[in-house]
Protein backbone atom coordinates (compact mmCIF):
# COMPACT_ATOMS: atom_id res chain seq x y z
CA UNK A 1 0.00 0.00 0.00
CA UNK A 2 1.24 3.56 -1.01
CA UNK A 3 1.32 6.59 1.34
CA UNK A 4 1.64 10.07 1.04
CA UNK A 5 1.84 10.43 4.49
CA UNK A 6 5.29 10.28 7.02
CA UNK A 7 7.46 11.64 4.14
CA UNK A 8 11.01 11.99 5.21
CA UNK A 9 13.34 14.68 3.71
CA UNK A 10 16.95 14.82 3.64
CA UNK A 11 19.33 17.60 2.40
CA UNK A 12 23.00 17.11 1.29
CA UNK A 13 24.04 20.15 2.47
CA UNK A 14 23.50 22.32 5.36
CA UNK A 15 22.63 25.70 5.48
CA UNK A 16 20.26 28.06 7.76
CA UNK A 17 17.34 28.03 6.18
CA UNK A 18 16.98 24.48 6.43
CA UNK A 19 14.19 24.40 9.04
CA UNK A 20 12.05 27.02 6.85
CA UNK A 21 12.48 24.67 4.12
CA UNK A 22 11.58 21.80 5.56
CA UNK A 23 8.50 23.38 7.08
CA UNK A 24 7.54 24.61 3.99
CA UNK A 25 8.12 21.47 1.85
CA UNK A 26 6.05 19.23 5.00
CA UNK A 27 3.13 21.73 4.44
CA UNK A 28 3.41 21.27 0.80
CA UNK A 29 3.75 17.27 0.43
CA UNK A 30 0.89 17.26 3.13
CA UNK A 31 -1.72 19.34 1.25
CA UNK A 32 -4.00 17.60 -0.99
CA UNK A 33 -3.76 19.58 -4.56
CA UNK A 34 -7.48 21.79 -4.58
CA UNK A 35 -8.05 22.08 -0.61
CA UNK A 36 -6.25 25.38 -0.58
CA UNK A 37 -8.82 28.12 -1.47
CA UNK A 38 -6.36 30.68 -2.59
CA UNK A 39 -4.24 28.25 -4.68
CA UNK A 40 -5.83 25.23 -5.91
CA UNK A 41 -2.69 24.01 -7.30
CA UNK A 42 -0.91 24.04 -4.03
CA UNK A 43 -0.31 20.73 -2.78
CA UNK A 44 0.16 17.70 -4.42
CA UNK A 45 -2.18 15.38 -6.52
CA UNK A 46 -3.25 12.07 -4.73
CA UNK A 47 -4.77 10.29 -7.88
CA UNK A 48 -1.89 8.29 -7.45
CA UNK A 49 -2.76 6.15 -3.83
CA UNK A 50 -5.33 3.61 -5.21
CA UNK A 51 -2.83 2.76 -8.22
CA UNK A 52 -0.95 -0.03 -8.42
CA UNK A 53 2.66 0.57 -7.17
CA UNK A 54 5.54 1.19 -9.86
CA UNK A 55 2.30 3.35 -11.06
CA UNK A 56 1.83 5.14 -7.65
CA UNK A 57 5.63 5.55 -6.93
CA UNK A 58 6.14 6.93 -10.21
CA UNK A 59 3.33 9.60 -10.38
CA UNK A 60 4.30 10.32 -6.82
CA UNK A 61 8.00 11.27 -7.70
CA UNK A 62 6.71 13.02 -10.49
CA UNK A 63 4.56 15.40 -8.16
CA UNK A 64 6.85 15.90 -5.39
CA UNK A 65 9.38 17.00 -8.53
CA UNK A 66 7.03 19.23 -10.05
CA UNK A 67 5.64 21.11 -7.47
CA UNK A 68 8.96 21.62 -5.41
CA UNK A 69 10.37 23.56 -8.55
CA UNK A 70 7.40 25.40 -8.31
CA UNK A 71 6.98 26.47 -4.91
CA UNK A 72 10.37 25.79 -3.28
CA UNK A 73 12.72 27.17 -5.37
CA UNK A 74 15.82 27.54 -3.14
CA UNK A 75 16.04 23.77 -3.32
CA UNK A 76 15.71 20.62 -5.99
CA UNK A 77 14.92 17.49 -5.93
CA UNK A 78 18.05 15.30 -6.19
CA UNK A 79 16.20 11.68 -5.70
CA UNK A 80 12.99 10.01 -4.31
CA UNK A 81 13.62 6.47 -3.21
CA UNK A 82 11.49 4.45 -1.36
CA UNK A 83 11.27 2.12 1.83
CA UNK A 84 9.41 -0.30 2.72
CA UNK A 85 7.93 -1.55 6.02
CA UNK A 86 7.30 -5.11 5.56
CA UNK A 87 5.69 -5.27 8.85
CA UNK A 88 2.79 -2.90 8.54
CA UNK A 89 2.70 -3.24 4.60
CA UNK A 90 3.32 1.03 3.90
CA UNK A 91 6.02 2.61 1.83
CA UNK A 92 8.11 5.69 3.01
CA UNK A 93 9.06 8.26 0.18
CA UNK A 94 12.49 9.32 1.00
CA UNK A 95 13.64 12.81 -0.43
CA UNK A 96 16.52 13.61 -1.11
CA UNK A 97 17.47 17.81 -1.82
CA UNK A 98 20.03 19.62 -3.20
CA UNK A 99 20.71 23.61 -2.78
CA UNK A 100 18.71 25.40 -5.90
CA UNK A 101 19.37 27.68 -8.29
């Protein structure tokens, strides 16, 4: 089963504005694209949960890409792997970010 939810985000570098990103980027990969009355495209598009997984995972990377260049622009996506936990049947998107442009 695919989840959007307990996302974990890593940077390879460190900086101070770290915590503001990752604040930002939690409220971001937490927001359902369309629940945000001022910006309907904030947030990411869960069409993706009920697919099946190489499906879900891919449309998932795809979004977390996508919308990162579009509302976090002092960082980019470097990878998005994923992990398994066998014991409760989920999969953890792991993020990885590089300093942007």
């Amino acid at each position: 089963m695919f989840s959007g939810e307990n996302v974990e985000i890593q940077f390879d570098y460190d900086g101070p504005e770290r915590e503001d990103i990752l604040r930002c980027l939690n409220t971001l990969y937490s927001t359902r694209e369309g629940s945000q009355p001022l910006d309907r495209n904030f947030g990411l598009n869960w069409e993706f949960i009920d697919k099946p997984l190489p499906v879900a995972q891919q449309e998932y990377s795809f979004e977390v890409i996508k919308k990162t260049r579009e509302y976090e622009a002092r960082v980019q996506v470097q990878e998005v792997k994923y992990v398994f936990d066998g014991m409760i049947g989920k999969m953890k998107p792991v993020i990885t970010l590089t300093k942007g442009g």
